[in-house]
PDB file of N, CA and C in Angstrom:
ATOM      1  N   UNK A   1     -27.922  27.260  14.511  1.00  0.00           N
ATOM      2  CA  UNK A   1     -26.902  26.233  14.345  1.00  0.00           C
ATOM      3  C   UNK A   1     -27.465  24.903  14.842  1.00  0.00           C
ATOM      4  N   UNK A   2     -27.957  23.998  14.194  1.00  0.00           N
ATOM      5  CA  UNK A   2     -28.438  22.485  14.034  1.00  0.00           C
ATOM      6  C   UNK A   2     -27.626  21.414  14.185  1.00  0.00           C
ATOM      7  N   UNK A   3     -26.745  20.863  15.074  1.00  0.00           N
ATOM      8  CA  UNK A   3     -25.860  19.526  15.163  1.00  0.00           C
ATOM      9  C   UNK A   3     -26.701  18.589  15.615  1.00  0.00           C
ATOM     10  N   UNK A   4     -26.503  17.489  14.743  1.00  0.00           N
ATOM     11  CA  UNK A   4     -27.108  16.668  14.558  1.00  0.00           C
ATOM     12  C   UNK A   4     -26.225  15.429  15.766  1.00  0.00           C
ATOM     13  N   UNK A   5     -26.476  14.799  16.826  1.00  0.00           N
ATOM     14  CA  UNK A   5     -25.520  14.278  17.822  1.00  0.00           C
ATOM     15  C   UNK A   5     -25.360  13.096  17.346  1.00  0.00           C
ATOM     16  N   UNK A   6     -26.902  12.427  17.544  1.00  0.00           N
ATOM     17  CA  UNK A   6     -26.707  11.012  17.009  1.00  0.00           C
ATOM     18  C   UNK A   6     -26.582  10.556  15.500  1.00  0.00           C
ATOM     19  N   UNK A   7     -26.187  11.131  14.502  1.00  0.00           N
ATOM     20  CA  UNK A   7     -25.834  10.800  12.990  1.00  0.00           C
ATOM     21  C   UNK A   7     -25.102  11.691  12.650  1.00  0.00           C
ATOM     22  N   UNK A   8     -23.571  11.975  13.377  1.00  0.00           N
ATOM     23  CA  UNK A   8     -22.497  12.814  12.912  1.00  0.00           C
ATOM     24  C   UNK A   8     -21.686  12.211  11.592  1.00  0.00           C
ATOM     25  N   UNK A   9     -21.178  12.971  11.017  1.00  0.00           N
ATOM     26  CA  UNK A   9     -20.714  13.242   9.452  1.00  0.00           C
ATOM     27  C   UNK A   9     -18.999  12.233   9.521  1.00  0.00           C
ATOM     28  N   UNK A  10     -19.216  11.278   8.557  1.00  0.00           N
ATOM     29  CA  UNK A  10     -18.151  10.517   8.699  1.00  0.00           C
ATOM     30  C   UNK A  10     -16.976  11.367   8.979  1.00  0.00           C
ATOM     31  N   UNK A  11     -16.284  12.369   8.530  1.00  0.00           N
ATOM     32  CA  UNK A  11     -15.340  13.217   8.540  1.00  0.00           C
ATOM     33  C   UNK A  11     -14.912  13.820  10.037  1.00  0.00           C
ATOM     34  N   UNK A  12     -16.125  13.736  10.903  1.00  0.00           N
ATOM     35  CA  UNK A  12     -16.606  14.034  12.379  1.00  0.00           C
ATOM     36  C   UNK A  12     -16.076  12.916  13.202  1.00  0.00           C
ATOM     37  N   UNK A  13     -16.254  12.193  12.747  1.00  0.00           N
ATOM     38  CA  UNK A  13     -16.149  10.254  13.137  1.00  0.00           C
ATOM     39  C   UNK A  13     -14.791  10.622  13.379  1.00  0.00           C
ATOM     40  N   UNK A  14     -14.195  10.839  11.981  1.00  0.00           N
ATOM     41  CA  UNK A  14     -12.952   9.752  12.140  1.00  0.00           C
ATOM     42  C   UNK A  14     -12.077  11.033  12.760  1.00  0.00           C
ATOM     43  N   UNK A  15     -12.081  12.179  13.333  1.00  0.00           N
ATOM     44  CA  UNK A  15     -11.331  13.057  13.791  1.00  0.00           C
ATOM     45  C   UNK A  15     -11.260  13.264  14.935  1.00  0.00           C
ATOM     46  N   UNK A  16     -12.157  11.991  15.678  1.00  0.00           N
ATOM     47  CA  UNK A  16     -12.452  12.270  17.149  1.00  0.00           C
ATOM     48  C   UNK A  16     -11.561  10.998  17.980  1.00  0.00           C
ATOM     49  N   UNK A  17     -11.071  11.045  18.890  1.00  0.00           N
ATOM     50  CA  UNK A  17     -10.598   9.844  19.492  1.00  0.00           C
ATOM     51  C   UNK A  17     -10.989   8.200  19.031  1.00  0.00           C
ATOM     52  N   UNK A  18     -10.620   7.336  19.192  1.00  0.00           N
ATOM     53  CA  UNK A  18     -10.574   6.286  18.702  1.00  0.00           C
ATOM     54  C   UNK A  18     -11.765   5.918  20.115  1.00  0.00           C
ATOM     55  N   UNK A  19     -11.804   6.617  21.295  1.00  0.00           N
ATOM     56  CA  UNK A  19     -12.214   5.633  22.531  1.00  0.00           C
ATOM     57  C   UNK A  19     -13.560   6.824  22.783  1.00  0.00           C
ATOM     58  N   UNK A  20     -13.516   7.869  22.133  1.00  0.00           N
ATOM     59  CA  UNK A  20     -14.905   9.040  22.158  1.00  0.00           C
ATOM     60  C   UNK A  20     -15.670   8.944  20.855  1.00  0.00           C
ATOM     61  N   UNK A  21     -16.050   8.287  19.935  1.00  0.00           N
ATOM     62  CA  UNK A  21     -16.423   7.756  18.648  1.00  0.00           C
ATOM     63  C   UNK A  21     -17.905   6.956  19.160  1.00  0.00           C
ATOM     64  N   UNK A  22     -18.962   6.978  18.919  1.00  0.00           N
ATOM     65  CA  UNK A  22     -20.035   6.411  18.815  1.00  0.00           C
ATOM     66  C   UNK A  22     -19.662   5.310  18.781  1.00  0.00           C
ATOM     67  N   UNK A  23     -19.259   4.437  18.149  1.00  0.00           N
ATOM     68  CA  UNK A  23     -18.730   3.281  18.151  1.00  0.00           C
ATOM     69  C   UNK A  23     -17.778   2.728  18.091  1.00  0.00           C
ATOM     70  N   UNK A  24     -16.933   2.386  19.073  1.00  0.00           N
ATOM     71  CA  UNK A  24     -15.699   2.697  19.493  1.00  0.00           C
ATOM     72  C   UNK A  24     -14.513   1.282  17.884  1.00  0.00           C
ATOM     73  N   UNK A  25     -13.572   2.226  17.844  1.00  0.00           N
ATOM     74  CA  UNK A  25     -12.538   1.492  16.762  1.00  0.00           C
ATOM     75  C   UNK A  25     -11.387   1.980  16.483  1.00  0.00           C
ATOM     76  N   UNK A  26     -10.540   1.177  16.648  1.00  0.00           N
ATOM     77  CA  UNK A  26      -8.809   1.698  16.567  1.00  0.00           C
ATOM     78  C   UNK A  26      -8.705   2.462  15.245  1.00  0.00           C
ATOM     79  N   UNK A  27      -7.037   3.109  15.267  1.00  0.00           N
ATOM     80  CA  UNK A  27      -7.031   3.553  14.141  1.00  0.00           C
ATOM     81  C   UNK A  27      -5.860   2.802  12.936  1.00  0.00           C
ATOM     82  N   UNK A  28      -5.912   1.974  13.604  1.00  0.00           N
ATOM     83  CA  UNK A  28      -4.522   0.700  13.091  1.00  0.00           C
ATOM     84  C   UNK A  28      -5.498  -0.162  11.981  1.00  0.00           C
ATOM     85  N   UNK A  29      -4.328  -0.536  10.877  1.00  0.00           N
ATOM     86  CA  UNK A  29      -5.019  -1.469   9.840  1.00  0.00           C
ATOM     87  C   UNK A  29      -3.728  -2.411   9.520  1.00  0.00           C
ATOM     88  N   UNK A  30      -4.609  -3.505   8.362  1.00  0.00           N
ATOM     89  CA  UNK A  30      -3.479  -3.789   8.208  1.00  0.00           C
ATOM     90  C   UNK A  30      -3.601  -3.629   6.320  1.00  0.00           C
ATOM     91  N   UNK A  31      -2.471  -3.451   5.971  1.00  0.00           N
ATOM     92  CA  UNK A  31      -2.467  -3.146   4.338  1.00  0.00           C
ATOM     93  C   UNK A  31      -1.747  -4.185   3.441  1.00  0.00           C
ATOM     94  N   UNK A  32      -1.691  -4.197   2.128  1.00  0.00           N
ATOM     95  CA  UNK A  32      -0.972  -4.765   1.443  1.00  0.00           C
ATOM     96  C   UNK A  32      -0.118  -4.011   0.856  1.00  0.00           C
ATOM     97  N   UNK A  33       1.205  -4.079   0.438  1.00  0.00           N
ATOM     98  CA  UNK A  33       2.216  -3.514  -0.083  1.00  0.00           C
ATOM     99  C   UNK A  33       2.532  -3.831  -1.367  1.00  0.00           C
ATOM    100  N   UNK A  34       2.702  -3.359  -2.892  1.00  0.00           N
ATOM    101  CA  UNK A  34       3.620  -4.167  -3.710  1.00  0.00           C
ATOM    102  C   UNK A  34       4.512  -3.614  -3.947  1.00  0.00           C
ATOM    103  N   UNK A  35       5.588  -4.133  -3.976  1.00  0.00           N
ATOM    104  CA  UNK A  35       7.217  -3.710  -3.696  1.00  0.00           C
ATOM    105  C   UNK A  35       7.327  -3.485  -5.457  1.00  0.00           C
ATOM    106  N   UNK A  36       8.077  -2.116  -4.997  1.00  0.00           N
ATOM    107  CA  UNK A  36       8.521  -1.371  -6.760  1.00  0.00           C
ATOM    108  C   UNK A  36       9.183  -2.288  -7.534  1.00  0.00           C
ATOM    109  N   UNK A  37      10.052  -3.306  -6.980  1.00  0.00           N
ATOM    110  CA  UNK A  37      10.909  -4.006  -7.585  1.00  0.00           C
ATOM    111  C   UNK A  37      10.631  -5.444  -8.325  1.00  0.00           C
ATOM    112  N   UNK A  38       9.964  -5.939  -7.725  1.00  0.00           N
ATOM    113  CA  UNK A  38       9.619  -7.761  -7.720  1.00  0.00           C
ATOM    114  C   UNK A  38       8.057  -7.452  -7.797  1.00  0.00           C
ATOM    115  N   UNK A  39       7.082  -6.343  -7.521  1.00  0.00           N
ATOM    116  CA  UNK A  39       6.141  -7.009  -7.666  1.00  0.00           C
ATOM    117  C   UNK A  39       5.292  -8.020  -6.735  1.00  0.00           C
ATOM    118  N   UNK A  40       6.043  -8.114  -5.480  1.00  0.00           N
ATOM    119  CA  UNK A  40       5.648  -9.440  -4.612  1.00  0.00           C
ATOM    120  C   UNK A  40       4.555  -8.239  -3.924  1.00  0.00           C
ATOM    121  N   UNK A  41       3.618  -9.115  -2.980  1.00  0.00           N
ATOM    122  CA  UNK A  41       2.812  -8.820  -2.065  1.00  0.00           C
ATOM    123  C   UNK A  41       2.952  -8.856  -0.750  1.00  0.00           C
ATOM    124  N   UNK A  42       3.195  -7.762  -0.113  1.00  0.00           N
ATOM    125  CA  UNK A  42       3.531  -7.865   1.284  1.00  0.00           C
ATOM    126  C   UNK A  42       2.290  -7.519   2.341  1.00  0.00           C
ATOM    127  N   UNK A  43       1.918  -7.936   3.092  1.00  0.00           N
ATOM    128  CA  UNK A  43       1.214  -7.552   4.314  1.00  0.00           C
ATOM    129  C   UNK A  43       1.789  -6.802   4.998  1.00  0.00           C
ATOM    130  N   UNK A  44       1.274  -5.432   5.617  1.00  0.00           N
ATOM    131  CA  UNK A  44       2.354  -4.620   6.415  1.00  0.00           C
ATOM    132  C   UNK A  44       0.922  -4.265   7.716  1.00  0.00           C
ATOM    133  N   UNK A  45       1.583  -3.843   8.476  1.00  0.00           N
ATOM    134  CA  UNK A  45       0.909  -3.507   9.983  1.00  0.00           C
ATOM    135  C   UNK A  45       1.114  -1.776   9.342  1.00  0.00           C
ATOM    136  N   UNK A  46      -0.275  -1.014  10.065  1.00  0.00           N
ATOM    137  CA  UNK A  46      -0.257   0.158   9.593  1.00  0.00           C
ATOM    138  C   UNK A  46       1.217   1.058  10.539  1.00  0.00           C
ATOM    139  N   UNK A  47       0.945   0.771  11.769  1.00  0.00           N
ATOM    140  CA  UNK A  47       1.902   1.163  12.772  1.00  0.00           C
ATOM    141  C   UNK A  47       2.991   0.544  12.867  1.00  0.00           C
ATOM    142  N   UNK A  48       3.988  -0.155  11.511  1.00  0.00           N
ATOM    143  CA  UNK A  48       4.613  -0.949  12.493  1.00  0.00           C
ATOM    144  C   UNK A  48       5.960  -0.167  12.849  1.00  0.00           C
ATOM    145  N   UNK A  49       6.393  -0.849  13.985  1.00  0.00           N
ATOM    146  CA  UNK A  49       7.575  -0.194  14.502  1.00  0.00           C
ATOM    147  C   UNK A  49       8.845  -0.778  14.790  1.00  0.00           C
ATOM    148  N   UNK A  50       9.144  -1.381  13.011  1.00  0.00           N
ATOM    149  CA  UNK A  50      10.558  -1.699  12.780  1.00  0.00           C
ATOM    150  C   UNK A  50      10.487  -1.612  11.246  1.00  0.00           C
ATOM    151  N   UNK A  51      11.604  -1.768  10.390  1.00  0.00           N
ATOM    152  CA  UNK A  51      11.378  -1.654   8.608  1.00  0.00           C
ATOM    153  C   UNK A  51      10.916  -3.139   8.732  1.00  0.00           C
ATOM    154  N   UNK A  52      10.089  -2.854   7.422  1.00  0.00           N
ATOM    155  CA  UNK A  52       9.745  -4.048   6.633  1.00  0.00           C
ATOM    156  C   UNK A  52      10.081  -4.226   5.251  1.00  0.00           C
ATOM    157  N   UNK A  53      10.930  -5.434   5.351  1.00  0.00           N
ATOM    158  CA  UNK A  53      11.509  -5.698   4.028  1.00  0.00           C
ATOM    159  C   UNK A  53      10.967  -6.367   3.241  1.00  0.00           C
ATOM    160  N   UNK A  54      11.124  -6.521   2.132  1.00  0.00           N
ATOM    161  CA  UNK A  54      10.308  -7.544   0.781  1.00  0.00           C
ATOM    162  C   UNK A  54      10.836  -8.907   1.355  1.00  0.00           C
ATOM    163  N   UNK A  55       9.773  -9.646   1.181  1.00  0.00           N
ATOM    164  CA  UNK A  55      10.392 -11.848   1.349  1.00  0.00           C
ATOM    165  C   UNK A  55      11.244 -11.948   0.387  1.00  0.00           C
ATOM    166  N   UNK A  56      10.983 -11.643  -0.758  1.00  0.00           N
ATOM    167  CA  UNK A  56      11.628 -11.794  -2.103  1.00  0.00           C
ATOM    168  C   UNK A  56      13.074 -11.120  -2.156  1.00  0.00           C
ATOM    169  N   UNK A  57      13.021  -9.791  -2.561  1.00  0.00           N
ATOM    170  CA  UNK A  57      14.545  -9.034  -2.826  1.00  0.00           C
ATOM    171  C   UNK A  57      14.520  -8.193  -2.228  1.00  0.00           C
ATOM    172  N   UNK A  58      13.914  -8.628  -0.727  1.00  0.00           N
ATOM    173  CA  UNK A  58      14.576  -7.576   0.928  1.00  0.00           C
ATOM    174  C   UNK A  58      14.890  -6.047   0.475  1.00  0.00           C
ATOM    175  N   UNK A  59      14.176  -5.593  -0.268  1.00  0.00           N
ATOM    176  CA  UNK A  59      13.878  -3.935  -0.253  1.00  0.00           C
ATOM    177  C   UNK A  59      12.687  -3.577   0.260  1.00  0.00           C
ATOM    178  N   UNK A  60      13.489  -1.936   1.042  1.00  0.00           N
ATOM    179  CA  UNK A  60      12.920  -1.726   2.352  1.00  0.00           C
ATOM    180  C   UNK A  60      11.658  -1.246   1.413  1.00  0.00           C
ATOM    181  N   UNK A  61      10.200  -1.658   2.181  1.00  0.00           N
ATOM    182  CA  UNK A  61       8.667  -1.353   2.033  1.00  0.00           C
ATOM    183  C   UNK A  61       8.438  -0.546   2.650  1.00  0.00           C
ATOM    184  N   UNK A  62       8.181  -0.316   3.794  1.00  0.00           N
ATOM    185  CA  UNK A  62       8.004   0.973   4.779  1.00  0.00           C
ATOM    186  C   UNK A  62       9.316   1.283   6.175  1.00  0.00           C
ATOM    187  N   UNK A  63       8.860   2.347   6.348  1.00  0.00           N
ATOM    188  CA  UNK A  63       9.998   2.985   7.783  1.00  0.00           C
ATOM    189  C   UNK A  63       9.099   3.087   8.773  1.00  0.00           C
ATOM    190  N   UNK A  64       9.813   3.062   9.976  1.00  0.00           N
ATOM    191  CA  UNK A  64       8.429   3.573  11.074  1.00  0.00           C
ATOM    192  C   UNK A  64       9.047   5.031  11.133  1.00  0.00           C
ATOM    193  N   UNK A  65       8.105   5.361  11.555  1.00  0.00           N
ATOM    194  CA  UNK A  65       7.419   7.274  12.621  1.00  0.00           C
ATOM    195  C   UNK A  65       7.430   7.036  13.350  1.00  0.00           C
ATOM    196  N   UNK A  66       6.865   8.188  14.041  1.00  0.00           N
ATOM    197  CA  UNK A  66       6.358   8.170  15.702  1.00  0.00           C
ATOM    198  C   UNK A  66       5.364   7.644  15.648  1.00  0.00           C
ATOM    199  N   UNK A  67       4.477   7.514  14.821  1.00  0.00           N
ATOM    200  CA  UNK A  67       3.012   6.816  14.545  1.00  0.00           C
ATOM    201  C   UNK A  67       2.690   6.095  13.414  1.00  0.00           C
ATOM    202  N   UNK A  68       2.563   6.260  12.028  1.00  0.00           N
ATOM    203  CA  UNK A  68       2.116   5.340  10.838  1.00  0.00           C
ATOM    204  C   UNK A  68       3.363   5.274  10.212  1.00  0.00           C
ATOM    205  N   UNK A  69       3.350   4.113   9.981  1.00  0.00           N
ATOM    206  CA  UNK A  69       4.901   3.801   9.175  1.00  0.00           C
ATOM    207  C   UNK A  69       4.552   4.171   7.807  1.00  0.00           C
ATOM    208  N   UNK A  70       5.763   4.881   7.434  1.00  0.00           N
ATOM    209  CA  UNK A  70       6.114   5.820   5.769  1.00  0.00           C
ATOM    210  C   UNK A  70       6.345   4.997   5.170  1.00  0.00           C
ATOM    211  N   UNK A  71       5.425   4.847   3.944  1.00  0.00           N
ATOM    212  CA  UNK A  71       6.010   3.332   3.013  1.00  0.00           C
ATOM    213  C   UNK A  71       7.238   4.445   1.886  1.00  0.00           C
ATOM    214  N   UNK A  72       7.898   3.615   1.200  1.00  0.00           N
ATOM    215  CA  UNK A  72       9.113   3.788   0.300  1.00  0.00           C
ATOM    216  C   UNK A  72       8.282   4.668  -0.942  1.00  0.00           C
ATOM    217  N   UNK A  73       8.925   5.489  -0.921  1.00  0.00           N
ATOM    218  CA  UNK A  73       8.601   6.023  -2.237  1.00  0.00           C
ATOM    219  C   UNK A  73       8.390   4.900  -4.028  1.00  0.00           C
ATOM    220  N   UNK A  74       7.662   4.689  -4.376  1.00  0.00           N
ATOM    221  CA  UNK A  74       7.285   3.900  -5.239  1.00  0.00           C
ATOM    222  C   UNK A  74       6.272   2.316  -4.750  1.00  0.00           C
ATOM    223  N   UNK A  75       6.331   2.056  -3.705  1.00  0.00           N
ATOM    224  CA  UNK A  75       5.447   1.195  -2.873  1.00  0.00           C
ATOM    225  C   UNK A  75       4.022   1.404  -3.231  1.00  0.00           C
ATOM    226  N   UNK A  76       3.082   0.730  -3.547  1.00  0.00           N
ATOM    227  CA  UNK A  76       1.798   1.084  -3.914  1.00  0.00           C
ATOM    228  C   UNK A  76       1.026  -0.078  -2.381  1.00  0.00           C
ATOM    229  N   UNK A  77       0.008   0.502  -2.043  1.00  0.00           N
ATOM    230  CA  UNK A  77      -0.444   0.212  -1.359  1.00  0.00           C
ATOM    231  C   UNK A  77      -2.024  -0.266  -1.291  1.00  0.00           C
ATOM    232  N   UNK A  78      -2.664  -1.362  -0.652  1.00  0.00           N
ATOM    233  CA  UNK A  78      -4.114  -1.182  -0.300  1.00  0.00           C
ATOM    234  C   UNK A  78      -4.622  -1.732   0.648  1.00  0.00           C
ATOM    235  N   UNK A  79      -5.358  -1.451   1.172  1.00  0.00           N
ATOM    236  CA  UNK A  79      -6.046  -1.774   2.386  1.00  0.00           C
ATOM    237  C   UNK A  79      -7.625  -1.863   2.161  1.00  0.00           C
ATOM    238  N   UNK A  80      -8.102  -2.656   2.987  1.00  0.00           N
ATOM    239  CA  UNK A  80      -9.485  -2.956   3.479  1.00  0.00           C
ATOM    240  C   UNK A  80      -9.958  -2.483   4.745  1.00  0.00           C
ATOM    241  N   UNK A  81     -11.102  -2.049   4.687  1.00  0.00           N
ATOM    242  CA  UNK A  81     -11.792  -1.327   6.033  1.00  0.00           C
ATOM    243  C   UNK A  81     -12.449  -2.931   6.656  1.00  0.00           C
ATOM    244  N   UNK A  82     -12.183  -4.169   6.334  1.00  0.00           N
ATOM    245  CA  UNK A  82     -12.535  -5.124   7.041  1.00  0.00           C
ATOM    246  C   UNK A  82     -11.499  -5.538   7.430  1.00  0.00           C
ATOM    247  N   UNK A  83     -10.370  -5.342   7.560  1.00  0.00           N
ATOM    248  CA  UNK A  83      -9.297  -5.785   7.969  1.00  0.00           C
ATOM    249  C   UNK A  83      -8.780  -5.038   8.787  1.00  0.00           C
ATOM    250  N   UNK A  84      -9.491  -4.096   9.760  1.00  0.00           N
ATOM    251  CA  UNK A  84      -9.000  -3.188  11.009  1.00  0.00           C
ATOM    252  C   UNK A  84      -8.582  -4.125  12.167  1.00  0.00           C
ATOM    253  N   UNK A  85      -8.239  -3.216  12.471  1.00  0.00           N
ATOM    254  CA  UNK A  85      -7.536  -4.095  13.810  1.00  0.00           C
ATOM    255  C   UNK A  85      -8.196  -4.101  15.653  1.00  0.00           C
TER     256      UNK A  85
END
């Protein structure tokens, strides 16, 4: 059995603590939202912990959890890995 310490397997990375990681990095982002309805573009916090409504026609985009906020069923989403937090 061969583990390799210093060049572990991205999948390895990202399952390990945020603060025990070779190179240490949160697990918070921030995303874009487009709302089923209008089409508008929302910025959302990955964690956030209150609803976020559309600017436009204030339909709810995501809910919070105990941890990653649940976007709305029909919400399309994207994010950038340069835009971590």
């Amino acid at each position: 059995l061969v583990i390799d310490l210093l060049n572990p397997s991205a999948e390895a990375e990202n399952k390990k603590h945020k603060l025990k990681r070779l190179v240490q990095s949160p697990n918070s982002y921030f995303m874009d939202v487009k709302c089923p309805g209008c089409f508008a573009i929302t910025t959302v916090f990955s964690h956030a912990q209150s609803v976020v409504l559309c600017g436009s026609c204030a339909s709810v985009l995501c809910q919070p959890t105990g941890g990653k906020a649940r976007l709305t069923e029909g919400s399309v989403s994207h994010y950038s890995w340069m835009t971590r937090c």
